[in-house]
Structure formats: structure tokens, C-alpha cells
N, C-alpha and C. Protein backbone atom coordinates (compact mmCIF):
# COMPACT_ATOMS: atom_id res chain seq x y z
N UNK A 1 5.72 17.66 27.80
CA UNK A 1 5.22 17.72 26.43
C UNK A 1 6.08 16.84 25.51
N UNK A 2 7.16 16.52 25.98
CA UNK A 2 8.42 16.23 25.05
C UNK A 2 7.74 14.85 25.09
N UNK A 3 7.53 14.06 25.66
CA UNK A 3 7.30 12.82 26.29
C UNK A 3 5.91 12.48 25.59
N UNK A 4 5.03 13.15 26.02
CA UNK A 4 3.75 13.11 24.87
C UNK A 4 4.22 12.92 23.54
N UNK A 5 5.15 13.52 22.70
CA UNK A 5 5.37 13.63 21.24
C UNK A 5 6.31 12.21 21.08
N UNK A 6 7.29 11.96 22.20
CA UNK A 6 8.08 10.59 22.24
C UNK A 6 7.00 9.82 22.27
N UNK A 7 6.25 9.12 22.89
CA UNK A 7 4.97 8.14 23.11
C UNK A 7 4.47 8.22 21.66
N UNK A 8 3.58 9.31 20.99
CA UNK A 8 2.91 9.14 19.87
C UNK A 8 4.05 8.83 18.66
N UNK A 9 5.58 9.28 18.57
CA UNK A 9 6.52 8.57 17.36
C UNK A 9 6.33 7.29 17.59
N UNK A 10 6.60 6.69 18.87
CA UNK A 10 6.85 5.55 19.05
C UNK A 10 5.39 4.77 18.44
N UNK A 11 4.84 5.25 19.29
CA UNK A 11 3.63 4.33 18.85
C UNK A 11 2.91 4.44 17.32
N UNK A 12 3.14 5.95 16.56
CA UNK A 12 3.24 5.76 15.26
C UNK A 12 4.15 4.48 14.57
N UNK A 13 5.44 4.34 14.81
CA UNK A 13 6.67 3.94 14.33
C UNK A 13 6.20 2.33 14.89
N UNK A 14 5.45 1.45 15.71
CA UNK A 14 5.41 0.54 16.13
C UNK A 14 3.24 0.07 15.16
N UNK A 15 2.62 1.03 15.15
CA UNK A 15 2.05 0.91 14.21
C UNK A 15 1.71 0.68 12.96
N UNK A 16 2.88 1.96 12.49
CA UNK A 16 3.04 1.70 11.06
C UNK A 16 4.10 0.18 10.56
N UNK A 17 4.89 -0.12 11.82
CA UNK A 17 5.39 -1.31 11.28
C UNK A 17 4.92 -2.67 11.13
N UNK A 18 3.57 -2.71 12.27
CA UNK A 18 2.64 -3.54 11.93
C UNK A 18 2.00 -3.11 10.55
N UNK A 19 1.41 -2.49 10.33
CA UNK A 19 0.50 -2.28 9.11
C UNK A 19 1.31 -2.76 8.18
N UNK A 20 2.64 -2.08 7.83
CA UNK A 20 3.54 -2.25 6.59
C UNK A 20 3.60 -3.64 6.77
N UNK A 21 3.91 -4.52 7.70
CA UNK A 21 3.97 -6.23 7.65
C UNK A 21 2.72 -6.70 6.90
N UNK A 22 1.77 -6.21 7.26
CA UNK A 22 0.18 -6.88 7.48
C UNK A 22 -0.13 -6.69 6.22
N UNK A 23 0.13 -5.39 5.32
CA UNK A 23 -0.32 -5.19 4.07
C UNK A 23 0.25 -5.46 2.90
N UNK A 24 1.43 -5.99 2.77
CA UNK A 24 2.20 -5.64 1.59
C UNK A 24 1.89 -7.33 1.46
N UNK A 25 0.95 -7.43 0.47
CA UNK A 25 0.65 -8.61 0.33
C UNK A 25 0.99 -9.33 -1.22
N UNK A 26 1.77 -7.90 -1.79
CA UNK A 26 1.99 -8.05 -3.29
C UNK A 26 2.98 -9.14 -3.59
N UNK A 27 4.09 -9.51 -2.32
CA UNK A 27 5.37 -10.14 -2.65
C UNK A 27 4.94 -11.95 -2.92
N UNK A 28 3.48 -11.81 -2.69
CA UNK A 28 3.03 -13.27 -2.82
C UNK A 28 3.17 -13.48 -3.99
N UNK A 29 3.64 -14.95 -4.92
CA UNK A 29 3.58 -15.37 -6.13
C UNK A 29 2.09 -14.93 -6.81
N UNK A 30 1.88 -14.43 -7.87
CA UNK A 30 0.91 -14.52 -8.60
C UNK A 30 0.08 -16.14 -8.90
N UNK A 31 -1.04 -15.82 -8.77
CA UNK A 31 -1.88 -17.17 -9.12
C UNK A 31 -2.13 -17.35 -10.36
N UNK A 32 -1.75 -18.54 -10.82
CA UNK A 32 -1.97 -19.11 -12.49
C UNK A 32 -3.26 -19.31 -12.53
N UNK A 33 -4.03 -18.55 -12.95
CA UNK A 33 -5.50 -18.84 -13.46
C UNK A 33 -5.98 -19.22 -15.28
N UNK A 34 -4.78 -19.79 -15.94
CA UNK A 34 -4.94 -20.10 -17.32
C UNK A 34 -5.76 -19.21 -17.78
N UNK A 35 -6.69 -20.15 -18.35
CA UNK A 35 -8.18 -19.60 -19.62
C UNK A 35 -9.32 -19.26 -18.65
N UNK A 36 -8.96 -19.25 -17.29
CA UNK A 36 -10.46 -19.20 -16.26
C UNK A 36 -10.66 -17.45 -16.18
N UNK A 37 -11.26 -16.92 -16.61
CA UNK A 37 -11.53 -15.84 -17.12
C UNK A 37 -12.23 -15.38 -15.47
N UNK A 38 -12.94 -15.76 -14.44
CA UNK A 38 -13.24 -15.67 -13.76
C UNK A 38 -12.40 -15.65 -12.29
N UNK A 39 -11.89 -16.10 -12.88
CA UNK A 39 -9.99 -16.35 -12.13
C UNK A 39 -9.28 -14.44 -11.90
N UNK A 40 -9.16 -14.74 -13.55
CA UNK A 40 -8.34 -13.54 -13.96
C UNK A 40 -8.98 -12.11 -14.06
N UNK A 41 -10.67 -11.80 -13.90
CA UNK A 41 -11.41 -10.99 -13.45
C UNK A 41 -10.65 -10.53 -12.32
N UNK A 42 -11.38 -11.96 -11.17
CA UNK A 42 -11.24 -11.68 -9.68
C UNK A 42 -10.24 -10.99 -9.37
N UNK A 43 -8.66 -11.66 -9.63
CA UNK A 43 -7.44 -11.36 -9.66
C UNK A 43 -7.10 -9.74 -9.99
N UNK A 44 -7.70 -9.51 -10.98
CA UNK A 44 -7.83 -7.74 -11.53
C UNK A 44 -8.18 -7.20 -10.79
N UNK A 45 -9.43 -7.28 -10.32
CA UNK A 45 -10.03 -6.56 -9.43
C UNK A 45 -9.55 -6.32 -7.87
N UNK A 46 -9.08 -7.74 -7.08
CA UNK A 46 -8.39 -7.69 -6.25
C UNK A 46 -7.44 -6.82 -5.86
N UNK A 47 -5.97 -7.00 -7.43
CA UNK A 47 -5.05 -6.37 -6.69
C UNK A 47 -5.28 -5.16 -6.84
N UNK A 48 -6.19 -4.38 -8.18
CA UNK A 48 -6.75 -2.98 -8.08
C UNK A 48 -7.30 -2.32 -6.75
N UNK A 49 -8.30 -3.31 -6.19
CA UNK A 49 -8.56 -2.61 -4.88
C UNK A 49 -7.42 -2.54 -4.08
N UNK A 50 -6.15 -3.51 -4.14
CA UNK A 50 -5.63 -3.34 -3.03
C UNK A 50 -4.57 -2.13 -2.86
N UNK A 51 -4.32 -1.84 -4.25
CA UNK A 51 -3.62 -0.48 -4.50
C UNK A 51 -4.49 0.55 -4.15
N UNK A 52 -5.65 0.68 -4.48
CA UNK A 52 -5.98 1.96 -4.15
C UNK A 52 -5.91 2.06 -2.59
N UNK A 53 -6.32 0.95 -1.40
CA UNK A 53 -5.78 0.69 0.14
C UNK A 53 -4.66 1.53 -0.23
N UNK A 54 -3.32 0.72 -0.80
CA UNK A 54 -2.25 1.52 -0.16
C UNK A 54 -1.82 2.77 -0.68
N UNK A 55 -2.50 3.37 -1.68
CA UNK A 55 -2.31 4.41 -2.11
C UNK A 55 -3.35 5.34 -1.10
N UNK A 56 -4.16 4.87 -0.48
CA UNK A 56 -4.87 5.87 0.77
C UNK A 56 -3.85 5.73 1.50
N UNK A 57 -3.37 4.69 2.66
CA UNK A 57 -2.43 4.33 3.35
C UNK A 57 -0.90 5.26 3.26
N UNK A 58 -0.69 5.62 2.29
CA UNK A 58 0.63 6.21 1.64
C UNK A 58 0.34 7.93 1.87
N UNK A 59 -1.02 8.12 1.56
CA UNK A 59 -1.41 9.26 1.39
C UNK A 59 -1.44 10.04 2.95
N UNK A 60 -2.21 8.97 3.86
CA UNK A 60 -2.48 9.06 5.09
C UNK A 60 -1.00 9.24 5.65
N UNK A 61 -0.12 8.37 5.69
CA UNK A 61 1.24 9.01 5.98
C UNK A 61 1.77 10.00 5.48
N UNK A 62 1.94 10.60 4.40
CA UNK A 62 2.37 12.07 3.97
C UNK A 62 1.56 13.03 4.49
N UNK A 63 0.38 12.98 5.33
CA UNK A 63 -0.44 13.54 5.76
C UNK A 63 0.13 13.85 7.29
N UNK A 64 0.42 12.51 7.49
CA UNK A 64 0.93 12.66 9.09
C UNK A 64 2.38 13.32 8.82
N UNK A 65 3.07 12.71 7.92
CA UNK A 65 4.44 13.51 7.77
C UNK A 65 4.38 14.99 7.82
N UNK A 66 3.58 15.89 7.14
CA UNK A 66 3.52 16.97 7.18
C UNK A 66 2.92 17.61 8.60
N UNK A 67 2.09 17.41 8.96
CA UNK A 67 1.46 17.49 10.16
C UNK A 67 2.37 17.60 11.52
N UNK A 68 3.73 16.36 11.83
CA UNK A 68 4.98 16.56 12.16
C UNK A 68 6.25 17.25 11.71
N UNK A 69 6.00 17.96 10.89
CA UNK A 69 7.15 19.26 10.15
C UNK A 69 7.72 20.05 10.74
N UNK A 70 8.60 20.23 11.76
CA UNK A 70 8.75 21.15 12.58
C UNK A 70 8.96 21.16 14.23
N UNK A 71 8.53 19.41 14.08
CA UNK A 71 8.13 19.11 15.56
C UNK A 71 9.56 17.87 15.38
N UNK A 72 9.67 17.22 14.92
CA UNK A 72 10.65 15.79 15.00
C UNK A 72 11.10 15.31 13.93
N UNK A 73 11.85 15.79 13.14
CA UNK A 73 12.57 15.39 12.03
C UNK A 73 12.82 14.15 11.70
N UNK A 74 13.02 13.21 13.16
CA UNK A 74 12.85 12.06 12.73
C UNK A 74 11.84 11.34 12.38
N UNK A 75 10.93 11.49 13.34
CA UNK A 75 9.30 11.09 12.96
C UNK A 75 8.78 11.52 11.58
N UNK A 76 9.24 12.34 11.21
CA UNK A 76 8.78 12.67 9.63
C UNK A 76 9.25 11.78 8.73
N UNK A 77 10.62 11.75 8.66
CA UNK A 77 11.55 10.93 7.71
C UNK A 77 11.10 9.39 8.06
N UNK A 78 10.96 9.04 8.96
CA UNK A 78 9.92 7.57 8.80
C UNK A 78 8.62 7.80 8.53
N UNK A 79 7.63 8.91 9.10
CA UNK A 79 6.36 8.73 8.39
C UNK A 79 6.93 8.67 6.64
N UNK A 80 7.46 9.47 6.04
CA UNK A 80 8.20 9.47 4.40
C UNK A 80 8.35 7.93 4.34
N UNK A 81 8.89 7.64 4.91
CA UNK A 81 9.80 6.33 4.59
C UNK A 81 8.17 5.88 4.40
N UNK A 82 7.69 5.29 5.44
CA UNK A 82 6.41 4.49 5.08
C UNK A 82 5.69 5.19 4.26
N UNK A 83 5.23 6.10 3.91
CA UNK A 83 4.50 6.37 2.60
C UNK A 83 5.08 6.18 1.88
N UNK A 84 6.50 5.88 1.37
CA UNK A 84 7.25 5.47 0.05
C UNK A 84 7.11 4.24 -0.06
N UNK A 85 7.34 3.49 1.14
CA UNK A 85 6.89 1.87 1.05
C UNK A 85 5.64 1.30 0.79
N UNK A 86 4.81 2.26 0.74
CA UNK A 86 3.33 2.08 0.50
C UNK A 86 2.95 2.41 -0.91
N UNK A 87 3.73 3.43 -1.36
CA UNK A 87 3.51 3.82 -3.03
C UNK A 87 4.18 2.64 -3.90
N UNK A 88 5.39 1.99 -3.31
CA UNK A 88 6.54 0.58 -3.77
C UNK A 88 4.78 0.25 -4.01
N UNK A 89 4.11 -0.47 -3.09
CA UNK A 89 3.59 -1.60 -3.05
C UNK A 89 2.54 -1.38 -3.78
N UNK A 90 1.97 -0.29 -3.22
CA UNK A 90 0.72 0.09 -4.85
C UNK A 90 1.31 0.05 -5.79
N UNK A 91 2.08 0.40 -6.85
CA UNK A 91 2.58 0.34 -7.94
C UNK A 91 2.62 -1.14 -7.62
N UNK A 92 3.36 -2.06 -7.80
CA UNK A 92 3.08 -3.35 -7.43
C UNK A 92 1.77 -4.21 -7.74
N UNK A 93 0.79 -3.91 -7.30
CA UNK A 93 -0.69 -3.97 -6.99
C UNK A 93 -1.17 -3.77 -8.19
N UNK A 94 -1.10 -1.99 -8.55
CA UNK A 94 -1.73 -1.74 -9.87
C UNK A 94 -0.90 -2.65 -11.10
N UNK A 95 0.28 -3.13 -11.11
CA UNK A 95 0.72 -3.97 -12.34
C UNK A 95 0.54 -5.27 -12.47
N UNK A 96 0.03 -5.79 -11.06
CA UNK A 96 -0.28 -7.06 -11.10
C UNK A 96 -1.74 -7.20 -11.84
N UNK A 97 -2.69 -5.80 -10.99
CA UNK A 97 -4.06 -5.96 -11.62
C UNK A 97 -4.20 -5.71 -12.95
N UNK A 98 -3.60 -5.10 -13.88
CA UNK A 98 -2.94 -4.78 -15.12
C UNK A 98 -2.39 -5.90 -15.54
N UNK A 99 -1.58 -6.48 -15.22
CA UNK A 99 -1.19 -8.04 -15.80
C UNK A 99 -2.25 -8.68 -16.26
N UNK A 100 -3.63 -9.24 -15.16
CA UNK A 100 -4.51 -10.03 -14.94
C UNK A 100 -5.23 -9.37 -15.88
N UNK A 101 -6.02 -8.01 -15.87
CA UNK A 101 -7.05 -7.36 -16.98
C UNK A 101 -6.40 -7.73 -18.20
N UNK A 102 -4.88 -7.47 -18.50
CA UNK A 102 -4.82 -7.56 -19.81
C UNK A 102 -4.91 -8.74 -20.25
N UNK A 103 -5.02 -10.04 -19.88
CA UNK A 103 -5.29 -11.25 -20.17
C UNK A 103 -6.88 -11.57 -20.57
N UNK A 104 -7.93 -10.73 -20.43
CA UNK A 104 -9.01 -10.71 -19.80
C UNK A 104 -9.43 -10.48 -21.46
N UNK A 105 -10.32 -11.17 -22.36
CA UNK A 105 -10.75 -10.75 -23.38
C UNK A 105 -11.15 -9.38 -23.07
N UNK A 106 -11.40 -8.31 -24.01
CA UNK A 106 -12.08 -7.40 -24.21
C UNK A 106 -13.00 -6.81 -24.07
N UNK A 107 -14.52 -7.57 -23.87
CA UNK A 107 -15.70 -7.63 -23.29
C UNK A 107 -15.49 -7.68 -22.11
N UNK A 108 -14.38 -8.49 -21.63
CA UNK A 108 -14.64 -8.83 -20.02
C UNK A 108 -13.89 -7.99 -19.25
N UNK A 109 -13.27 -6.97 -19.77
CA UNK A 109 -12.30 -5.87 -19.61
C UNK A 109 -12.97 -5.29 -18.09
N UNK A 110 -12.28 -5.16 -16.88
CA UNK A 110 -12.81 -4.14 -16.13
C UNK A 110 -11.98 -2.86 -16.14
């Protein structure tokens, strides 16, 4: 049984470190979209969706964290870890898309 629960940390812990690579797409420079209003829409909208991703993503790990409570102390404290690195990056996300809206005349507000 022990060995079953070693296999699924691991392969959690080798998962989630792909994903965390694959997603955190916030550390990219922001794109200068001047007066292109269509630019700075897109841009809003983008990084908005992409927060709410990692705010599921974040959620989904505190999910698994709890779920392992009792069973592997360590496996928890990294599922934690990656849901904290996932809330970093949403916050991230939501201020970028917040940057971009607030540039956005008023009418064009999403």
C-alpha cells in the first residue's frame, strides 16, 4: 500500500511540476498595445481568463492537499506549495488584466 501512495506523490509532484512550468505564463513582458483599444480589450480579457485557470488549478490542489491529510505530510506541504504558486500567479494575471481594462475607455470597459 505504502508504494501505491509513493507512486501517486511522485507522480503528483512530477505533474504538478510540469503544469507549474507550462502555466505560469504571467512572467512574460507585457505587450505595448498603445491607443489599439482592440489590443488592450484582448489583453484584458486574456490575462482575466488566465487567472481564473489558475485560480481553479490552485483550488484543485488544496483539494488534493486536504484529501492527503493524514496520509503524507509531505505530499501535502507540496500539494500547499503548488496551490500557493498558483494563487502568486493568478494575482499576477488578475493585475495585468486590470492594468489593460483600465486603459480601456469606459464604454469599452469589460
Amino acid at each position: 500500500m505504502k508504494t501505491f501512495y509513493g507512486m501517486l506523490t511522485s507522480s503528483l509532484v512530477l505533474v504538478g511540476s510540469l503544469i507549474t512550468g507550462c502555466a505560469t505564463t504571467t512572467d512574460q513582458p507585457t505587450i505595448k498595445c498603445g491607443n489599439d483599444y482592440g489590443c488592450l480589450s484582448d489583453n484584458a480579457i486574456k490575462y482575466r481568463q488566465e487567472a481564473e485557470q489558475l485560480h481553479a488549478l490552485a483550488q484543485r490542489y488544496e483539494i488534493e492537499a486536504a484529501a492527503l491529510s493524514g496520509q503524507d505530510a509531505d505530499a501535502v506541504k507540496h500539494q500547499r506549495g503548488v496551490a500557493q504558486a498558483y494563487r502568486l500567479e493568478a494575482q499576477k494575471a488578475d493585475q495585468l488584466a486590470q492594468e489593460y481594462r483600465s486603459q480601456l475607455p469606459h464604454n469599452m470597459a469589460h
